[in-house]
C-alpha atoms as a PDB file:
ATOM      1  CA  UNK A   1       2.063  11.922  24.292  1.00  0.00           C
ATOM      2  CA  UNK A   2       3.588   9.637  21.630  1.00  0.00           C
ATOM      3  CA  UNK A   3       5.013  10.975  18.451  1.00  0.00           C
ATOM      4  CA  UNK A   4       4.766   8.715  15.206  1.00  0.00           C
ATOM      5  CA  UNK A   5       6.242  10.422  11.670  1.00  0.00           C
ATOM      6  CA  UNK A   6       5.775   8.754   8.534  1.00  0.00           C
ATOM      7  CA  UNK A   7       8.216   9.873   5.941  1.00  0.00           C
ATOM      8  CA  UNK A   8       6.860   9.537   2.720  1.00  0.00           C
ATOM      9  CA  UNK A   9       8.504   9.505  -0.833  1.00  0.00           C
ATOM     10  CA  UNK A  10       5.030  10.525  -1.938  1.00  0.00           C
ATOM     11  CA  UNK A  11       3.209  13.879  -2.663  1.00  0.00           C
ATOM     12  CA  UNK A  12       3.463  16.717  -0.198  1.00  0.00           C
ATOM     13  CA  UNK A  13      -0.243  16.924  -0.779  1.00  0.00           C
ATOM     14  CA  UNK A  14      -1.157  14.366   1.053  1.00  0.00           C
ATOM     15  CA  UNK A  15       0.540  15.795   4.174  1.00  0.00           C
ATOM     16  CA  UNK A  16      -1.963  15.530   7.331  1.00  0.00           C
ATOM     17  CA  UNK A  17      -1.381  15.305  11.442  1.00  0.00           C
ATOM     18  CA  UNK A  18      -3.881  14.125  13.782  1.00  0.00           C
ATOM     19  CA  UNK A  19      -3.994  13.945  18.011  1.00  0.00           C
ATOM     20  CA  UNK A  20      -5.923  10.855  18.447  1.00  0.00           C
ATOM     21  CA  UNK A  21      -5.551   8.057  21.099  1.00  0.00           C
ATOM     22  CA  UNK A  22      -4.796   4.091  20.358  1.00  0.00           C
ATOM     23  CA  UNK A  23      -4.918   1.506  23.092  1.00  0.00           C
ATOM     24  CA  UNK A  24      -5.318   3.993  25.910  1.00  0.00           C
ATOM     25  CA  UNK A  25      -2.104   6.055  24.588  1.00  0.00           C
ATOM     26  CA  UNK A  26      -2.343   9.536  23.385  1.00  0.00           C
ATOM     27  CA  UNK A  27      -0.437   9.929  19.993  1.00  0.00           C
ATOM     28  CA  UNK A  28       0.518  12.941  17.989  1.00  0.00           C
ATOM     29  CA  UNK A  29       1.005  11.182  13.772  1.00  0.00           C
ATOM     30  CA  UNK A  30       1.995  12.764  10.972  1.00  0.00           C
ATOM     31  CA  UNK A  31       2.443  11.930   7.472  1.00  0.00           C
ATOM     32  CA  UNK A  32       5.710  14.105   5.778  1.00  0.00           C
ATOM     33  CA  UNK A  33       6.008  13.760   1.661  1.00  0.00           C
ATOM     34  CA  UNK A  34       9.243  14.689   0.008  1.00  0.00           C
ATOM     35  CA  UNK A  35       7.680  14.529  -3.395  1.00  0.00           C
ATOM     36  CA  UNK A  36       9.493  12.064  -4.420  1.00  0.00           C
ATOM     37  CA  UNK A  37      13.248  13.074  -3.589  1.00  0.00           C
ATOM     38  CA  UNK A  38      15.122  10.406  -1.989  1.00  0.00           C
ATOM     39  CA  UNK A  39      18.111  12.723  -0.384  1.00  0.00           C
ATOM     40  CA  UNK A  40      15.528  14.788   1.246  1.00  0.00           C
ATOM     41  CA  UNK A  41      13.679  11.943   3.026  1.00  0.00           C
ATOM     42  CA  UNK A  42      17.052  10.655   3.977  1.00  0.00           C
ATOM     43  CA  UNK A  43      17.870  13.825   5.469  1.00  0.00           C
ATOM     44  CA  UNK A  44      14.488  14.087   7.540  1.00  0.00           C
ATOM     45  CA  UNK A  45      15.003  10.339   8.224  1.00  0.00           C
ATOM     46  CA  UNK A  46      18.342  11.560   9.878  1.00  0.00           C
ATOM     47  CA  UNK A  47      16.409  14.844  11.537  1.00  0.00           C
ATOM     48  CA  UNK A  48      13.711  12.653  13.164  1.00  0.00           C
ATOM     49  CA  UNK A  49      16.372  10.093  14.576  1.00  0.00           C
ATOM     50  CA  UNK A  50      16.014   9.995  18.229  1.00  0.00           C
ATOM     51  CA  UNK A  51      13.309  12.715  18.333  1.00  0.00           C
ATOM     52  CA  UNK A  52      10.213  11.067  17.759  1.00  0.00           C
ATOM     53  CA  UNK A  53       8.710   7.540  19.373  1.00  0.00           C
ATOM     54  CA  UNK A  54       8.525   5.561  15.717  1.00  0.00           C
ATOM     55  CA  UNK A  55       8.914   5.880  12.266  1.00  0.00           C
ATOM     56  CA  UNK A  56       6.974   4.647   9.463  1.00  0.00           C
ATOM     57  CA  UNK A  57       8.258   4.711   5.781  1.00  0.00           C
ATOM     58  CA  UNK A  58       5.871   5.590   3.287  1.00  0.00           C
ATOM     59  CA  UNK A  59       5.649   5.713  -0.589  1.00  0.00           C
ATOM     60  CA  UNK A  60       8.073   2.568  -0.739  1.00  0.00           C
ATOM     61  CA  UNK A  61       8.653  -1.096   0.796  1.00  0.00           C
ATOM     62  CA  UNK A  62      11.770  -2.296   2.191  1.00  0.00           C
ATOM     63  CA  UNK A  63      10.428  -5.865   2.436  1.00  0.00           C
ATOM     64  CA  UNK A  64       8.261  -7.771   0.268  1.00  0.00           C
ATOM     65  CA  UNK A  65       7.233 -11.290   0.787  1.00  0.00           C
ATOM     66  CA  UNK A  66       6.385 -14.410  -0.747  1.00  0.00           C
ATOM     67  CA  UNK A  67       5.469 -16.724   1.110  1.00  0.00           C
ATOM     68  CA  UNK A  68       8.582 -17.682   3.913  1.00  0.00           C
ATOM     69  CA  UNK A  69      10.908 -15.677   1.570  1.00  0.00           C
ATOM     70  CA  UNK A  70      11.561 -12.103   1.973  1.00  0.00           C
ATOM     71  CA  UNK A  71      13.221  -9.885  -0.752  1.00  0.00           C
ATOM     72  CA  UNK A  72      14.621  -6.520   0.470  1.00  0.00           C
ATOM     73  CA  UNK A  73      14.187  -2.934  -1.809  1.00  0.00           C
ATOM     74  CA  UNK A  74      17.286  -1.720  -2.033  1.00  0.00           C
ATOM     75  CA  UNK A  75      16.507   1.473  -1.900  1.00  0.00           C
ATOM     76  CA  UNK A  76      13.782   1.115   1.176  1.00  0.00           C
ATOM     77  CA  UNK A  77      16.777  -0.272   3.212  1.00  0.00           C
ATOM     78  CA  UNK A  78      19.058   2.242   2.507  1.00  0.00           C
ATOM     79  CA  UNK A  79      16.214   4.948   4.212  1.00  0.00           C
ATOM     80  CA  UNK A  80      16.070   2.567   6.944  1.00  0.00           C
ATOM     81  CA  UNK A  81      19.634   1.836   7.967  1.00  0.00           C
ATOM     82  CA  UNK A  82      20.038   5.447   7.641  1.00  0.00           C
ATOM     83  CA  UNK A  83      17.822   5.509  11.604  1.00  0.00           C
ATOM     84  CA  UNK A  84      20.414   4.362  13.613  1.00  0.00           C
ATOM     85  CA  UNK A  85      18.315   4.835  17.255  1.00  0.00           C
ATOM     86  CA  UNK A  86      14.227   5.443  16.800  1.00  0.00           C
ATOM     87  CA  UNK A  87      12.228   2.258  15.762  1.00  0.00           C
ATOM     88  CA  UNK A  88      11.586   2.395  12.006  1.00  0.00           C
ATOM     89  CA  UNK A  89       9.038  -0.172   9.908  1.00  0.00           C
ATOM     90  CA  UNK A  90       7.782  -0.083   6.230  1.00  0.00           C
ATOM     91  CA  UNK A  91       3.817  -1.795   7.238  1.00  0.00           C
ATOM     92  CA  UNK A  92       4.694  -4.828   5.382  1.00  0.00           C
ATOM     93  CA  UNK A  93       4.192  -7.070   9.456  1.00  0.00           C
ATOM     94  CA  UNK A  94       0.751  -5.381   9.037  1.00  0.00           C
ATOM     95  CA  UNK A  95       0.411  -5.913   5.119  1.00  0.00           C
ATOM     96  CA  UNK A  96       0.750  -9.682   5.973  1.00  0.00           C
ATOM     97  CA  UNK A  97      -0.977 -10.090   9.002  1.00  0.00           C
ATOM     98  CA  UNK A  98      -3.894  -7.309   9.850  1.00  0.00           C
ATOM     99  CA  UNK A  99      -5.161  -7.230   5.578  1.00  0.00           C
ATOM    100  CA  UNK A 100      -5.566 -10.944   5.850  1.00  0.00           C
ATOM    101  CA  UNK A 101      -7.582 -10.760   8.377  1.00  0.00           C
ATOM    102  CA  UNK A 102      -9.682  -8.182   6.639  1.00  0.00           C
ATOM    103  CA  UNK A 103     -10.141 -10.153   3.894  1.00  0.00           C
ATOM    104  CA  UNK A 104     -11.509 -13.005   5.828  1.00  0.00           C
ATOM    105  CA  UNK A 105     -13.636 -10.995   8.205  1.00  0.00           C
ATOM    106  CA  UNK A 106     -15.478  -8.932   4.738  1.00  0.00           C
ATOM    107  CA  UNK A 107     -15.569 -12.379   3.363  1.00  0.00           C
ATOM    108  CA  UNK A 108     -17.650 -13.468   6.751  1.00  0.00           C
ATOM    109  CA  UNK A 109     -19.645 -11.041   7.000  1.00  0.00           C
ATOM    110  CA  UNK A 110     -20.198  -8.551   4.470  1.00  0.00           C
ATOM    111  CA  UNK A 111     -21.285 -10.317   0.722  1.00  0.00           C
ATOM    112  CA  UNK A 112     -17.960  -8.092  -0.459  1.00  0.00           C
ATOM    113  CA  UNK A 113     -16.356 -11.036  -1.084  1.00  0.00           C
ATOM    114  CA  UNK A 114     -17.114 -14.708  -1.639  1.00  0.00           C
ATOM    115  CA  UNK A 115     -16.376 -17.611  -3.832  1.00  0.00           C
ATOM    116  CA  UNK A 116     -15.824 -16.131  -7.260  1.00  0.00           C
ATOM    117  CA  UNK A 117     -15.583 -12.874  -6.924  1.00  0.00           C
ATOM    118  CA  UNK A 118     -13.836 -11.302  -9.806  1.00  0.00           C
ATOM    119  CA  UNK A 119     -11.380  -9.575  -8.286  1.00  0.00           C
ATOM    120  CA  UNK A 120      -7.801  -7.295  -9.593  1.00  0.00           C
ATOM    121  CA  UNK A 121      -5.032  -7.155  -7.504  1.00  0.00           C
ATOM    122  CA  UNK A 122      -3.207  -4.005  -9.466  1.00  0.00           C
ATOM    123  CA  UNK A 123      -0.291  -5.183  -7.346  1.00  0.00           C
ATOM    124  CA  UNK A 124       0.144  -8.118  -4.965  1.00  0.00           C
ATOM    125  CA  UNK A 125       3.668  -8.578  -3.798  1.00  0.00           C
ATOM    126  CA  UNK A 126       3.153  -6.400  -1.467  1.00  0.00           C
ATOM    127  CA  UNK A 127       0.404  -7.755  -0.248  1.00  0.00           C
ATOM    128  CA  UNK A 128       0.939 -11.253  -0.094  1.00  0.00           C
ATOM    129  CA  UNK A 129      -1.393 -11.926   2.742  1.00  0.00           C
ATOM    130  CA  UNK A 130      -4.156  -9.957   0.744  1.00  0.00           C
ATOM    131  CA  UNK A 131      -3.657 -12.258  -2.091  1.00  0.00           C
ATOM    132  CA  UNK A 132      -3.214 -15.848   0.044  1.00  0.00           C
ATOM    133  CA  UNK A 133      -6.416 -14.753   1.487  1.00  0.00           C
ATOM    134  CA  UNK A 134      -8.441 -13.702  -1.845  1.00  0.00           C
ATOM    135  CA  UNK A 135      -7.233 -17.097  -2.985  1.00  0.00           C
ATOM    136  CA  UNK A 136      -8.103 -19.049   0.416  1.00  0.00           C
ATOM    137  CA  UNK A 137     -11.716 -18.207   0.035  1.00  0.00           C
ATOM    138  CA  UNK A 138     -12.071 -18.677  -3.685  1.00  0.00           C
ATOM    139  CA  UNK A 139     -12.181 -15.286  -5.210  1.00  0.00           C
ATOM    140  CA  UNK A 140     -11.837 -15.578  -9.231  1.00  0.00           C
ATOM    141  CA  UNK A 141      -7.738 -13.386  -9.015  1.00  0.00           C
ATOM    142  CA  UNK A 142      -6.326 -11.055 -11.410  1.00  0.00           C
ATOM    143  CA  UNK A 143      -2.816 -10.038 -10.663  1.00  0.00           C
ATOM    144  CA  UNK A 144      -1.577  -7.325 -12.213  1.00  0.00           C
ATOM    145  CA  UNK A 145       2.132  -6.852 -11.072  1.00  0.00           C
ATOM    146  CA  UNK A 146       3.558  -7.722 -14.550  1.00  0.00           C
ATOM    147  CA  UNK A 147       0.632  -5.269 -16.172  1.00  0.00           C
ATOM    148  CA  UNK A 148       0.759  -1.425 -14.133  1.00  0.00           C
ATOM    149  CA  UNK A 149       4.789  -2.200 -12.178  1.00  0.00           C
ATOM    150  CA  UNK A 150       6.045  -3.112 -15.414  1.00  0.00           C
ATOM    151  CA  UNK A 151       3.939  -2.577 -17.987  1.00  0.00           C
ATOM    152  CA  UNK A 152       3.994  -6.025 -19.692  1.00  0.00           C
ATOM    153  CA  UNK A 153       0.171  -6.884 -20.625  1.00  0.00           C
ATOM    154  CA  UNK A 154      -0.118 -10.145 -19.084  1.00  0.00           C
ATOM    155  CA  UNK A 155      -2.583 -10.898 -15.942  1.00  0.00           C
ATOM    156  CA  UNK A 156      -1.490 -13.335 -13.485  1.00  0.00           C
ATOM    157  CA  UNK A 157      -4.353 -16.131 -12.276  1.00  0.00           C
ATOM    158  CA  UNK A 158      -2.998 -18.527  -9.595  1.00  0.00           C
ATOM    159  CA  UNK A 159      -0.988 -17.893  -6.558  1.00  0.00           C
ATOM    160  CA  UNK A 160       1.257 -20.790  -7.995  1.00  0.00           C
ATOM    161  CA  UNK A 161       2.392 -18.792 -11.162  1.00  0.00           C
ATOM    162  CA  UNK A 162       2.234 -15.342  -9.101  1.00  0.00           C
ATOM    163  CA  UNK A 163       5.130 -17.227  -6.629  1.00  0.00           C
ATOM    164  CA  UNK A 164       7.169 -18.593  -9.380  1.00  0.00           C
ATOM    165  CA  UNK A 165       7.595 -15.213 -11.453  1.00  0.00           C
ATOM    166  CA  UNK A 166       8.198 -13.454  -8.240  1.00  0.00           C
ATOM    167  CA  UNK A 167      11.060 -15.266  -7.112  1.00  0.00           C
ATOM    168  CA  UNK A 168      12.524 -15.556 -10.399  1.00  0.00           C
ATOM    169  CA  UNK A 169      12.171 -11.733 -10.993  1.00  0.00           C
ATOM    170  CA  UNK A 170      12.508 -10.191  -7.509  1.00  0.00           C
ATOM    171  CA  UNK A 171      16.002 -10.530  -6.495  1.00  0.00           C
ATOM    172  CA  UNK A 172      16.649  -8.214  -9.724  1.00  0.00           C
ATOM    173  CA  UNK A 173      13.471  -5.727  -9.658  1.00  0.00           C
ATOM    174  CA  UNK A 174      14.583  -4.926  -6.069  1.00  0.00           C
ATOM    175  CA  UNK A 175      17.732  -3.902  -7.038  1.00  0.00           C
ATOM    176  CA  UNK A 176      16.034  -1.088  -9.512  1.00  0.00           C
ATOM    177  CA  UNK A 177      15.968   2.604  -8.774  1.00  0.00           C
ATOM    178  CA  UNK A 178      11.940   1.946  -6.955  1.00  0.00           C
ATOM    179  CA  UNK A 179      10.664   5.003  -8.629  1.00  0.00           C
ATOM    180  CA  UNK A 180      10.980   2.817 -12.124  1.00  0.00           C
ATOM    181  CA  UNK A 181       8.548   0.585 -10.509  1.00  0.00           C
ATOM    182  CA  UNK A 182       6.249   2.753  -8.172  1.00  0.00           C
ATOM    183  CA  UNK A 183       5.019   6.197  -8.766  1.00  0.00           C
ATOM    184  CA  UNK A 184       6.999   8.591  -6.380  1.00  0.00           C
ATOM    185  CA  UNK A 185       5.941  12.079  -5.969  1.00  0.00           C
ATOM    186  CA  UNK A 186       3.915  13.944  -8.077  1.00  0.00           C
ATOM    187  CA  UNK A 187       3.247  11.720  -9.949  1.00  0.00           C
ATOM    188  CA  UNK A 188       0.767  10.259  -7.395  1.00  0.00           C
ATOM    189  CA  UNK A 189      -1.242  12.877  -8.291  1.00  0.00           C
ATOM    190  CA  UNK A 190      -1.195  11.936 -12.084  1.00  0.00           C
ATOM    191  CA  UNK A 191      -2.421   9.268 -14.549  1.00  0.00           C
ATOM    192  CA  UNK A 192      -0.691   7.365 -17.225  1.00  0.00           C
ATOM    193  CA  UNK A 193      -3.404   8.308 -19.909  1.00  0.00           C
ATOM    194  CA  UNK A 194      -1.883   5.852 -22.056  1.00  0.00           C
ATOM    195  CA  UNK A 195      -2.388   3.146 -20.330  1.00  0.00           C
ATOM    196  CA  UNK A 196      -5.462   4.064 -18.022  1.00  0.00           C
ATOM    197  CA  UNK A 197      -6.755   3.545 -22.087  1.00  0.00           C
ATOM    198  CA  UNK A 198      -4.928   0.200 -22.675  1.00  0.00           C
ATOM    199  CA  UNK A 199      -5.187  -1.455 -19.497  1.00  0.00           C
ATOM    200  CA  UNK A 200      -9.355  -0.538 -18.250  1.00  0.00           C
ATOM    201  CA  UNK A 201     -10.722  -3.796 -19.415  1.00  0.00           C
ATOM    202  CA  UNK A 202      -9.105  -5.159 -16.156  1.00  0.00           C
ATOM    203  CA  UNK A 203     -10.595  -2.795 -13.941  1.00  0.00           C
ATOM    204  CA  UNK A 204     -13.855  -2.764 -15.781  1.00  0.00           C
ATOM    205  CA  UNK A 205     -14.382  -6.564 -15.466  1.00  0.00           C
ATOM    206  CA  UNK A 206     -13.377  -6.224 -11.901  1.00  0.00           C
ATOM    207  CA  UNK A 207     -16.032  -6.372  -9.055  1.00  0.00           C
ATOM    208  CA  UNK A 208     -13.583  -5.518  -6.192  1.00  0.00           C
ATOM    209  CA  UNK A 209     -10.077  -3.541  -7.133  1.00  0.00           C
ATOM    210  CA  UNK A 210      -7.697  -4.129  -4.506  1.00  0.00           C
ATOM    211  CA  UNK A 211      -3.678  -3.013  -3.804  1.00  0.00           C
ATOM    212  CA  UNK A 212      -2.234   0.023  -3.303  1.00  0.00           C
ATOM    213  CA  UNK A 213      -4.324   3.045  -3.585  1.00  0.00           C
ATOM    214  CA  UNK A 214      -1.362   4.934  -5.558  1.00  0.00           C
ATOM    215  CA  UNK A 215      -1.546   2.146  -8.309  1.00  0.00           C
ATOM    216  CA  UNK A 216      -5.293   1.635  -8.130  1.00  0.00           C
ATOM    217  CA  UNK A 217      -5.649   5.354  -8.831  1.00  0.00           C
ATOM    218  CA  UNK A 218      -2.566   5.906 -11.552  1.00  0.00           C
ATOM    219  CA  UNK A 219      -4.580   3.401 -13.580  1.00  0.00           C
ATOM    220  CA  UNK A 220      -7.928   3.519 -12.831  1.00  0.00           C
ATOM    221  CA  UNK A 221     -10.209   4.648 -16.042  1.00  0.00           C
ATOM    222  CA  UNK A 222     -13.816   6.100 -16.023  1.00  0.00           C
ATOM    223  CA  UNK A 223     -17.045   4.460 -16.490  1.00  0.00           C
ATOM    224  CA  UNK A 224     -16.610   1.840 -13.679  1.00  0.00           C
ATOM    225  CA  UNK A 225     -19.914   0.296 -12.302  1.00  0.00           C
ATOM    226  CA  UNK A 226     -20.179   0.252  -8.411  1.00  0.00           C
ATOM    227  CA  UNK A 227     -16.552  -1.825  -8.024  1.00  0.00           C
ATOM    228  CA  UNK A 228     -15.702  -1.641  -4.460  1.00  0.00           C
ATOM    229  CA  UNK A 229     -12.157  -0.756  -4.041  1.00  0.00           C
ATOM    230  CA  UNK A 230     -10.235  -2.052  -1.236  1.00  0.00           C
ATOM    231  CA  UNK A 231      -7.069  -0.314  -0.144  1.00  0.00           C
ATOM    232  CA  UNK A 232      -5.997   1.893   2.361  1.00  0.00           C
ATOM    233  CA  UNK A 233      -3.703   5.445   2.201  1.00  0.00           C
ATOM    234  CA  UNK A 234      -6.939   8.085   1.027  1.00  0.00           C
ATOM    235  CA  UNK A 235      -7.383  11.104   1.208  1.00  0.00           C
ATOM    236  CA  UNK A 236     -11.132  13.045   0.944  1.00  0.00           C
ATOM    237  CA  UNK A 237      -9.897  14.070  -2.534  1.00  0.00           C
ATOM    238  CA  UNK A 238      -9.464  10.747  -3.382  1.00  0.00           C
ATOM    239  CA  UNK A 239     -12.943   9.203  -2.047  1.00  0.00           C
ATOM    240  CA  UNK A 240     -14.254  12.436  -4.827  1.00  0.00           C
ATOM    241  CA  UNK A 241     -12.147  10.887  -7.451  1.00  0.00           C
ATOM    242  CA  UNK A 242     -13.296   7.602  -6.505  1.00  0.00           C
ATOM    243  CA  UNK A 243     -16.758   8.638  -6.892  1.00  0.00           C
ATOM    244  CA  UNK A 244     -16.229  10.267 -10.064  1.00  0.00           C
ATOM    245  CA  UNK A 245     -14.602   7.142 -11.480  1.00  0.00           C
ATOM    246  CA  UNK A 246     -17.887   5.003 -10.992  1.00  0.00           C
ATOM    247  CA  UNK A 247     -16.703   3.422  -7.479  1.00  0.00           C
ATOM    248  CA  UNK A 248     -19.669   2.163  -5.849  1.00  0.00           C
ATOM    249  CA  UNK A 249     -18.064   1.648  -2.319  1.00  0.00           C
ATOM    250  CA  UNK A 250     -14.471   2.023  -0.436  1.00  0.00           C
ATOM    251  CA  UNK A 251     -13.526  -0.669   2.414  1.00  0.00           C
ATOM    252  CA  UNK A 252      -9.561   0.473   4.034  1.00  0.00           C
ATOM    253  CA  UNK A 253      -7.694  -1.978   5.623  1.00  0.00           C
ATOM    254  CA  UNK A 254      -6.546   1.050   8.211  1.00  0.00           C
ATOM    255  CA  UNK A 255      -8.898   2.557  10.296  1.00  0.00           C
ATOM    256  CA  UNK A 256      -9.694   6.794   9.507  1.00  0.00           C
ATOM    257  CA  UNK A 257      -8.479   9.951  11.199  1.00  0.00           C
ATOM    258  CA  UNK A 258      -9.675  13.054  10.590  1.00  0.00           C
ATOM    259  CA  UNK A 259     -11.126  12.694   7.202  1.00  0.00           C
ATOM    260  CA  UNK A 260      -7.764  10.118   5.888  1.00  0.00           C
ATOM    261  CA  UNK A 261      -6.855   6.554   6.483  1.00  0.00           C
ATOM    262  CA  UNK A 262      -2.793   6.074   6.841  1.00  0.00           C
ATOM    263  CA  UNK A 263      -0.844   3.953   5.319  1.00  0.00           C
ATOM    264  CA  UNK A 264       0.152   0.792   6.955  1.00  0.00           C
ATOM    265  CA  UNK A 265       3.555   2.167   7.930  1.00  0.00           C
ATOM    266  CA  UNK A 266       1.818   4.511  10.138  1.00  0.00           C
ATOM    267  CA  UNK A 267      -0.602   1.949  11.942  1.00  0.00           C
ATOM    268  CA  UNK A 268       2.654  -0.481  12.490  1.00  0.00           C
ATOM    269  CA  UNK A 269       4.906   2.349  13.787  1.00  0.00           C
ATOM    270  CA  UNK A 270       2.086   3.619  16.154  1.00  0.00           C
ATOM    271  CA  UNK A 271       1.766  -0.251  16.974  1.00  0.00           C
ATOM    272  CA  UNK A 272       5.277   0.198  17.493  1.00  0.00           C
ATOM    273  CA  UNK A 273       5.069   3.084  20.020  1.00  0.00           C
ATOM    274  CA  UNK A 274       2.569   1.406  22.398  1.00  0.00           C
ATOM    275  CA  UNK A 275       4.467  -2.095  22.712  1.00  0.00           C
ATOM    276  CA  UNK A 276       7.810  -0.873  22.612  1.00  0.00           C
ATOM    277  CA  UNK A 277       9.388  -3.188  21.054  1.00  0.00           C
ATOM    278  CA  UNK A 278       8.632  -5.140  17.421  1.00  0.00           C
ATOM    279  CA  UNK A 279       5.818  -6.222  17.597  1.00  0.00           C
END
C-alpha cells in the first residue's frame, strides 16, 4: 500500500484519512493541519521525510503561474526544500492542467458554463489554467485577486490586465509572510464580517463562484441565489454552509473520498506515487 500525507498550514479540523485505490494501486492519504504554524509543519515535513511514498503541501502554493512565467512563494519553498528525499508537490501541475480541462469538459457538456457566463474568480493566480479556460470559452470574468488577497476594491476583467498586474506585483507579494495574503489556520474556519458586507455584490452578481474554497468561503455572504460554486478542498460541513449560503450546486475539480474532496496537492502527490517520478 502507498502512503500519501498532505501537510497542511490549514485547520486541524479538516483532518481526514481514507484507504481507497487509484489506477489499480492501493493508497492510504491523509490530510495533517498545523493550524496555521509554520515551524510545526516544517517539523512534520522533516518527520514524514523518507517515511511516506509522496507529499502534498496544503494551505499554501510554492508556485504560481502566469502564463510561461513562474513566481515562487517564499515561504512554500522553504517547506519544500526542507524534504530532502520523499517526492513533495504543491497541486499547482494539476491546478494548470487537470482544472482546465474541467472547465472545458462542464463547458461541453453540462449548461454550467457557456459564453457569458458571469462568473468570479475570488482568486486566479493560482489557477491560471482555470482562468485561460473561463476566458477561452467566453465566460463574462471577474477577478478578484486585488479585492479578498489584498483587499483593494477593484475587479479585474481581461486576462490581459490580470497578466500585467501580476507580473508587476508578484515578484514582491511572494516575498510576504503568505499568511498576510491567505487565511492560515483558524481562520479558515472564520469570516471577515467586514468585508463579507463590503465585498457581496461580487458574489451576488455571480452565476458561478470559482477559486479556492478557503477564499470562496472567508468571503462568501448570505442570500445567494442557486450560484454554483466550483472549487475543490470540502468538507460535509462545508457543502451545509454552502447550502445555507444560497448555493444552488457544487462541481470539485478533485474527485470525493469518504464524504471530502482533497486538495490538489493530494491528487498530484498520489499521481506522484503511482508514476514514480514527476509526472
Amino acid at each position: 500500500m502507498k502512503h500519501v500525507v498532505s501537510v497542511s498550514l490549514g485547520s486541524s479540523r479538516r483532518d481526514h484519512k481514507v484507504v481507497t485505490e487509484l489506477l489499480g494501486e492501493s493508497f492510504e492519504i491523509a490530510r495533517v493541519g498545523t493550524d496555521g504554524d509554520f515551524n510545526r509543519a516544517l517539523e512534520l515535513l522533516q518527520e514524514l521525510d523518507g517515511k511516506v511514498d509522496a507529499i502534498g503541501l496544503g494551505g499554501i502554493d510554492v508556485y504560481l503561474f502566469v502564463k510561461e512565467k513562474r513566481y515562487a512563494v517564499q515561504d512554500g519553498l522553504r517547506l519544500m526544500e526542507a524534504v530532502k528525499t520523499t517526492p513533495v508537490v504543491d497541486g499547482s501541475g494539476l491546478k494548470n492542467t487537470l482544472e482546465r480541462e474541467v472547465v472545458r469538459i462542464l463547458a461541453g457538456e453540462t449548461g454550467l458554463l457557456k459564453k457569458g457566463t458571469r462568473v468570479l474568480m475570488v482568486s486566479s493566480v493560482d489557477r491560471f489554467g482555470m482562468a485561460e479556460a473561463m476566458t477561452e470559452i467566453g465566460c463574462d470574468m471577474t477577478f478578484g485577486d486585488l479585492i479578498f488577497a489584498a483587499g483593494i476594491p477593484y475587479p479585474i476583467h481581461t486576462m490581459h490586465e490580470l497578466e500585467e498586474i501580476a507580473n508587476r506585483l508578484l515578484p514582491e507579494f511572494t516575498k510576504m509572510p503568505f499568511h498576510m495574503l491567505y487565511p492560515t489556520g483558524k481562520k479558515q474556519d472564520t469570516q471577515d464580517d467586514a468585508k463579507v458586507e463590503k465585498f457581496a455584490g461580487y458574489y451576488l452578481d455571480a452565476e458561478v463562484i470559482a477559486g479556492d474554497f478557503h477564499l470562496i468561503r472567508r468571503f462568501m455572504p448570505a442570500g445567494l441565489k442557486g450560484q454554483t460554486i466550483l472549487t475543490n478542498t470540502t468538507t460535509r460541513d462545508d457543502i451545509d454552509f454552502l447550502k445555507s449560503k444560497g448555493a444552488g450546486a457544487l462541481v470539485t475539480t478533485t474527485p470525493e473520498y469518504g464524504g471530502r474532496s482533497f486538495g490538489t496537492n493530494v491528487m498530484e502527490a498520489a499521481l506522484l506515487a503511482v508514476l514514480g517520478k514527476p509526472w
